[in-house]
Protein backbone atom coordinates (compact mmCIF):
# COMPACT_ATOMS: atom_id res chain seq x y z
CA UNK A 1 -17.38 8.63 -3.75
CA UNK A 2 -18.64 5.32 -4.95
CA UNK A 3 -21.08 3.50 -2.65
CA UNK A 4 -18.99 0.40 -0.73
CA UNK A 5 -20.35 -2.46 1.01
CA UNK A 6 -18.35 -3.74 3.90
CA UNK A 7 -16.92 -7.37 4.04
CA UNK A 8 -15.83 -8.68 7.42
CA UNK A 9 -13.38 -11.75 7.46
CA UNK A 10 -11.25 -13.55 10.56
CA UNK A 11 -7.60 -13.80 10.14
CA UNK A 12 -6.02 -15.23 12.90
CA UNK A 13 -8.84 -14.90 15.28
CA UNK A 14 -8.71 -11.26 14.19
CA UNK A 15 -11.47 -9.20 12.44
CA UNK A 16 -10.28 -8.00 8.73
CA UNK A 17 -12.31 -5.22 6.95
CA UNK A 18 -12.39 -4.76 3.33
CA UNK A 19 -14.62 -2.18 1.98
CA UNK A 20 -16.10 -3.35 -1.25
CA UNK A 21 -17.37 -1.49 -4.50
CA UNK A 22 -19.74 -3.86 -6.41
CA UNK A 23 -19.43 -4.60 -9.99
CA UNK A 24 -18.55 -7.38 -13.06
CA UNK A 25 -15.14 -8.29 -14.79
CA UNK A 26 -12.21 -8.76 -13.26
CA UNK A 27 -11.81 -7.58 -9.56
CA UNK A 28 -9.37 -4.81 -8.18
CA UNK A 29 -7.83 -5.54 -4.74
CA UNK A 30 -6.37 -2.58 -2.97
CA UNK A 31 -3.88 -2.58 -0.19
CA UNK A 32 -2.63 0.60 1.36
CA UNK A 33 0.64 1.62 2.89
CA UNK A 34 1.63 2.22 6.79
CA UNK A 35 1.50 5.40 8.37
CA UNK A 36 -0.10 6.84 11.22
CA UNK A 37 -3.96 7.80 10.59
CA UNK A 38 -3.52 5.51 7.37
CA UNK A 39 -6.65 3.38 6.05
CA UNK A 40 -7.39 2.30 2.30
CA UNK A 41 -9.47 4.93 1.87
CA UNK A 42 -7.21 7.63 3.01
CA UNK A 43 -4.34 6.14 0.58
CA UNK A 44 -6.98 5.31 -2.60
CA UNK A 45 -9.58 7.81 -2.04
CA UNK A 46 -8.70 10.47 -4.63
CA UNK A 47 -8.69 8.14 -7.30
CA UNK A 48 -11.48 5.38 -6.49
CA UNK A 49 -14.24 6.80 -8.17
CA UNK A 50 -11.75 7.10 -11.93
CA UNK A 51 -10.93 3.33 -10.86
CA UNK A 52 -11.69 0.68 -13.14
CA UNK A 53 -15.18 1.87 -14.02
CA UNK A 54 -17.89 -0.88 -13.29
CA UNK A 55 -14.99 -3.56 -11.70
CA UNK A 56 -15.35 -5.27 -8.02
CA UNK A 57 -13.34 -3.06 -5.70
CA UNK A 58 -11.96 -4.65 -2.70
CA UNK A 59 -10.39 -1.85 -0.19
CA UNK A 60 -8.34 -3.31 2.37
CA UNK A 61 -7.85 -2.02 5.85
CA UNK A 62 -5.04 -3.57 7.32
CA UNK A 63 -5.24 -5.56 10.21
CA UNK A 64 -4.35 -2.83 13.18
CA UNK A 65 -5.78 0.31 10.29
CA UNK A 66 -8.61 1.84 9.89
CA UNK A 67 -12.03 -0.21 10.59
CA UNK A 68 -9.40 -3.05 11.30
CA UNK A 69 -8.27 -1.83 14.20
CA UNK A 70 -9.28 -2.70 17.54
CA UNK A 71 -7.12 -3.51 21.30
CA UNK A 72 -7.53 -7.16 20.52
CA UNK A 73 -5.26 -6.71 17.88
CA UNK A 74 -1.64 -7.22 18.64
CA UNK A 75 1.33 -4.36 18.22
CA UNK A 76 3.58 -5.98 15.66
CA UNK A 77 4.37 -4.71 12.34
CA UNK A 78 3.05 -8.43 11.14
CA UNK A 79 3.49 -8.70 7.42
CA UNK A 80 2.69 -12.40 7.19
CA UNK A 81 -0.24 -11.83 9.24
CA UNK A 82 -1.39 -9.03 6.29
CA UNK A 83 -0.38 -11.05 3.52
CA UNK A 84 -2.47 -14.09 5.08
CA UNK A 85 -5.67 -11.08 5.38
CA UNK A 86 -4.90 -10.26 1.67
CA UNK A 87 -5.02 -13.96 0.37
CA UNK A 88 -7.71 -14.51 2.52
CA UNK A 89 -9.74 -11.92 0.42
CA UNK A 90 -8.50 -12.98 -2.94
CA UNK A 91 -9.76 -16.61 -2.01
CA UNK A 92 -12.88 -14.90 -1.43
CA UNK A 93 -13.05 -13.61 -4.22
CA UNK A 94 -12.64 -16.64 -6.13
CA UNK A 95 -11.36 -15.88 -9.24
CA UNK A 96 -8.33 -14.00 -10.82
CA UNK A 97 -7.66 -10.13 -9.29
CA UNK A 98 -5.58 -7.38 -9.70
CA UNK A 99 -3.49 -6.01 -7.11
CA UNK A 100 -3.02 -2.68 -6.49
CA UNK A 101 -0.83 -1.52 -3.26
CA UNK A 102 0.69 1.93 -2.33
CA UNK A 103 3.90 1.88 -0.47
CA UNK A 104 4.27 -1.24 1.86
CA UNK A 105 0.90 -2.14 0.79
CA UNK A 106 2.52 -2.06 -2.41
CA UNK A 107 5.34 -4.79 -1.24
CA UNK A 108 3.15 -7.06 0.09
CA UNK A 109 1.32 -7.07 -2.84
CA UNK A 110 4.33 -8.27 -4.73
CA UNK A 111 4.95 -10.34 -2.15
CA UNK A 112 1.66 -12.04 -2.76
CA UNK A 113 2.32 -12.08 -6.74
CA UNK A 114 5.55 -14.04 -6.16
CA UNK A 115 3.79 -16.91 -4.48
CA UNK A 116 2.31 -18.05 -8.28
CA UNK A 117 -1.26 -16.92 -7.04
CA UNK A 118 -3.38 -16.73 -9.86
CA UNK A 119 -3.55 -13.19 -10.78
CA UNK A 120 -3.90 -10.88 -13.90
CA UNK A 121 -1.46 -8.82 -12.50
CA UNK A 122 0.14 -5.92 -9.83
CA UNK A 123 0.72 -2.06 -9.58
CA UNK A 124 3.32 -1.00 -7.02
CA UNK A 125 3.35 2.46 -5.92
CA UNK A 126 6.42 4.09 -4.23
CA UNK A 127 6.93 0.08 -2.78
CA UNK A 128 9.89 -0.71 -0.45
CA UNK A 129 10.68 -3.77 -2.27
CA UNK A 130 14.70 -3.45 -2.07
CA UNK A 131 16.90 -1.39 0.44
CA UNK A 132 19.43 -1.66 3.60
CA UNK A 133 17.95 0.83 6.48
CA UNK A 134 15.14 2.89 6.75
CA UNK A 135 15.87 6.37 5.82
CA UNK A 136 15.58 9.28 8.38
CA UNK A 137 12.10 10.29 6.43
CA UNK A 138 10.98 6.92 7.14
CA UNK A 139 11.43 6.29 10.69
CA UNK A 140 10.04 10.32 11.48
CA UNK A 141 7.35 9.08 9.53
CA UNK A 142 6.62 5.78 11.51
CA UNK A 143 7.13 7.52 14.65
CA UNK A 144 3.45 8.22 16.70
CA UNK A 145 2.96 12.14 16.37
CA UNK A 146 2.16 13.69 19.19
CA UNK A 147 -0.03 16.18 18.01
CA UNK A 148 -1.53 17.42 15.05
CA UNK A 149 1.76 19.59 14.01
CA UNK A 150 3.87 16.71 14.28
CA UNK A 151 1.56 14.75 11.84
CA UNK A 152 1.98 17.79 9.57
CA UNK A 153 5.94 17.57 10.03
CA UNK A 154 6.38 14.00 9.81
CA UNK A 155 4.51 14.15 6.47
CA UNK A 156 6.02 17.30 4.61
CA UNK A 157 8.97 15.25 3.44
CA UNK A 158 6.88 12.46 1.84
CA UNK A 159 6.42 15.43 -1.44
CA UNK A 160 9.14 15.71 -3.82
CA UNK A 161 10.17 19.28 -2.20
CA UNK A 162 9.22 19.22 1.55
CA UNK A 163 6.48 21.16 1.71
CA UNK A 164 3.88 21.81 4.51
CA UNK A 165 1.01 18.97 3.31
CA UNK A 166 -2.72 19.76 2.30
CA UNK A 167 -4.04 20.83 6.30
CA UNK A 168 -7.28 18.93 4.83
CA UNK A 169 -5.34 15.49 5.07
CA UNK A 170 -3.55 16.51 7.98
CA UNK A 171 -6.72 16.90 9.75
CA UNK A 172 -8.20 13.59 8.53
CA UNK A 173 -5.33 11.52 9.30
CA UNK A 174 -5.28 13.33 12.66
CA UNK A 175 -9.11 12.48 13.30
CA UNK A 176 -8.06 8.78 12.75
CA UNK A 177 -5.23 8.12 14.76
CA UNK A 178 -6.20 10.60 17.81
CA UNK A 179 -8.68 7.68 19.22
CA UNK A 180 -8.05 6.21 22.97
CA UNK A 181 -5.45 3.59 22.44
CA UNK A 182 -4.13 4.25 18.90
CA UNK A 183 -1.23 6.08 19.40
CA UNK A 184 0.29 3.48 22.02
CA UNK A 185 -0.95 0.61 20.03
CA UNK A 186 1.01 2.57 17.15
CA UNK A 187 4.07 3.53 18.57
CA UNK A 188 4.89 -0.38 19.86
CA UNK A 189 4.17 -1.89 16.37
CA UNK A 190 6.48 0.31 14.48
CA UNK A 191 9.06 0.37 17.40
CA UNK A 192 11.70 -1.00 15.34
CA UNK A 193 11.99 0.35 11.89
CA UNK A 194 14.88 -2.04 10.60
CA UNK A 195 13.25 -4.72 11.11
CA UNK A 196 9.75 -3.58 9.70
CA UNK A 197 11.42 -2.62 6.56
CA UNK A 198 13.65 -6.18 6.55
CA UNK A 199 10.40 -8.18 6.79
CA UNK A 200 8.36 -6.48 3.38
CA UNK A 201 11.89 -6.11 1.30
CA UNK A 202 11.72 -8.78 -2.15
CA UNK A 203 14.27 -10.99 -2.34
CA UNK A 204 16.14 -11.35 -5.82
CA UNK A 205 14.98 -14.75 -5.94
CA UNK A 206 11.19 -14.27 -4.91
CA UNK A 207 11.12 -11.20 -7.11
CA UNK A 208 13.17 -13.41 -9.99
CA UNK A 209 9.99 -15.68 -9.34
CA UNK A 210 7.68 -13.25 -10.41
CA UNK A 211 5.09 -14.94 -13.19
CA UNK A 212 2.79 -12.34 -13.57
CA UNK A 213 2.60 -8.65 -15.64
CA UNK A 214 3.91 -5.76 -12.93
CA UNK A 215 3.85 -2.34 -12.45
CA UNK A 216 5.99 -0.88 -10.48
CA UNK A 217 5.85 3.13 -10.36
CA UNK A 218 8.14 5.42 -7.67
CA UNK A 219 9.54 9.00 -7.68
CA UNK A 220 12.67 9.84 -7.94
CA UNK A 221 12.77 12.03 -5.17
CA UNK A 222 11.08 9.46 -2.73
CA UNK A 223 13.01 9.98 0.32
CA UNK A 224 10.80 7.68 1.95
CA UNK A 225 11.41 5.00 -0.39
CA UNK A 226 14.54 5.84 -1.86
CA UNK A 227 14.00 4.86 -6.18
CA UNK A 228 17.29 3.73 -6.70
CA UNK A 229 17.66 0.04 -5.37
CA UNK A 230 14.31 -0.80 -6.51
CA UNK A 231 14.82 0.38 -9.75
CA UNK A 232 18.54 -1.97 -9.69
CA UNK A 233 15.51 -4.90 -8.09
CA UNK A 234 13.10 -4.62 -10.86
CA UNK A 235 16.34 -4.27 -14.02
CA UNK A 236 17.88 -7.34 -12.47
CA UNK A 237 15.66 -9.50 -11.39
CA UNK A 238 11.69 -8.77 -12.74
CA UNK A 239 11.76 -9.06 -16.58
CA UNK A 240 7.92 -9.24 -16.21
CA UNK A 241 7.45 -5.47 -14.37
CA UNK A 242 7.18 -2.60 -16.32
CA UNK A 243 9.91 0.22 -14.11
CA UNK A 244 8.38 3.55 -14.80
CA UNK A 245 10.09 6.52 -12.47
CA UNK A 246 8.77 10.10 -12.44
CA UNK A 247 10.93 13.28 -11.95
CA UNK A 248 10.07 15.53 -9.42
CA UNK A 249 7.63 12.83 -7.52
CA UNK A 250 8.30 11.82 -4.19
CA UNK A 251 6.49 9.11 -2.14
CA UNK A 252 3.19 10.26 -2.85
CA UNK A 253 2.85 8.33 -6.90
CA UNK A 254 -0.78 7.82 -6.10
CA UNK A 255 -1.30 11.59 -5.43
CA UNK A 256 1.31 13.47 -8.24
CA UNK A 257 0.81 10.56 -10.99
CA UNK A 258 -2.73 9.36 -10.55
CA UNK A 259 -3.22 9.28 -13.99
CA UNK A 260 -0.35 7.35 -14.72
CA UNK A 261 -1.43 4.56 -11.63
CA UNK A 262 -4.68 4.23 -14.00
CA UNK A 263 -3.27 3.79 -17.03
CA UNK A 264 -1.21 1.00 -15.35
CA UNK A 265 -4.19 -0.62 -14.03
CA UNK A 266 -6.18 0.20 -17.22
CA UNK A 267 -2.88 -1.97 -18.99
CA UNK A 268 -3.34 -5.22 -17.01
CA UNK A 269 -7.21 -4.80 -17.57
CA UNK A 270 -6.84 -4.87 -21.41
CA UNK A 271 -3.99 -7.67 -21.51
CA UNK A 272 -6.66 -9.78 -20.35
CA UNK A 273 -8.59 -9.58 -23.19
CA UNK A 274 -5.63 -9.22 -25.81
């Protein structure tokens, strides 16, 4: 893996890490989804080093994720809080980013967009931008596992065909959500499901507000993420998103279609220069 520098902000009176890959051109920011033992890394780590060869990388942790994560930090599922820590690093950065976010990450992201940031553009992987209730996958899925089996089980439905996962991630999302504290802190933030998914859902209008190029990529099978009312979201109300949905891909785009989630990224790069 690339070499990363680490950049420490405060949001809120809270500390923000974003782990940074140094370069020129235009910067990629990268915001990762929710899950337990999630981090940016563990979301973007197959594909960083294939990234945007020679751009800035900015890998967000999420405040309460990863090297973000500490008992200072309140349990709430706080999606202004993250979309403040997200501008926050784009006004670092100083000039015009890319967006790249996986799953939630991936709606806050848009989120973001719709607030006529200056940006060259977002990718939205498997994003709950649209949808009534969380699905059964969903809320097993933001449920603390108990122990490393029920990681494993809570994550086998996230493939197209549920399928025990890769025991190599098991074990590394395991590592890094079996630390003292986690799994309370974890279980009280996502306590409420609704209302978790109610707070990072696009409205017609902000999504009808939309200014800049998008991607926005899902599976059909997503169970997690079910395709079809974002798909309805992005036909009715985004005419600047490109809708691409892949057969036999469940919530995992970033895993099953990383080439295609660089060849969206490697799109908003070169409209830039066109």
């Amino acid at each position: 893996m690339s070499t990363f520098e680490t950049l420490s902000l405060e949001i809120n009176g809270l500390q923000a890490i974003s782990h940074v890959r140094p370069g020129s051109g235009t910067p990629l920011v990268l915001v990762h989804g929710i899950g337990p033992g999630t981090d940016g890394f563990a979301n973007f780590g197959p594909i960083l080093d294939r990234l945007a060869p020679g751009h800035p990388l900015f890998v967000l942790d999420l405040i309460g994720f990863g090297a973000s994560w500490n008992n200072a930090v309140p349990a709430r599922f706080d999606a202004d809080l993250w979309t403040r820590q997200i501008e926050a690093v784009l006004d670092r950065i100083r000039q015009p980013a890319i967006l790249l976010g996986n799953s939630v990450g991936g709606a806050l992201s848009m989120r973001v967009a719709c607030r006529a940031r200056t940006l060259h553009g977002v990718v939205a992987l498997g994003a709950p931008l649209a949808g009534d209730a969380p699905t059964a996958e969903l809320a097993a899925f933001w449920r603390a596992p108990a122990d490393k089996a029920a990681m494993a089980a809570c994550m086998a439905p996230m493939a197209a065909t549920i399928s025990t996962p890769d025991p190599a991630i098991v074990a590394q999302r395991w590592a890094a959500f079996d630390r003292p504290g986690y799994p309370a802190w974890f279980a009280e933030a996502l306590a409420d499901p609704s209302r978790a998914l109610r707070s990072v859902r696009l409205s017609p209008a902000d999504a009808a507000s939309l200014s800049h190029p998008a991607h926005v990529l899902h599976g059909r099978e997503d169970r997690a993420c079910p395709a079809k009312p974002i798909a309805r979201l992005a036909v009715d109300h985004m005419p600047n998103a490109t809708l691409c949905v892949f057969a036999g891909c469940g919530h995992h785009v970033i895993m099953t279609h990383a080439n295609e989630t660089l060849m969206a990224v490697d799109r908003l790069l070169k409209g830039i220069s066109a």
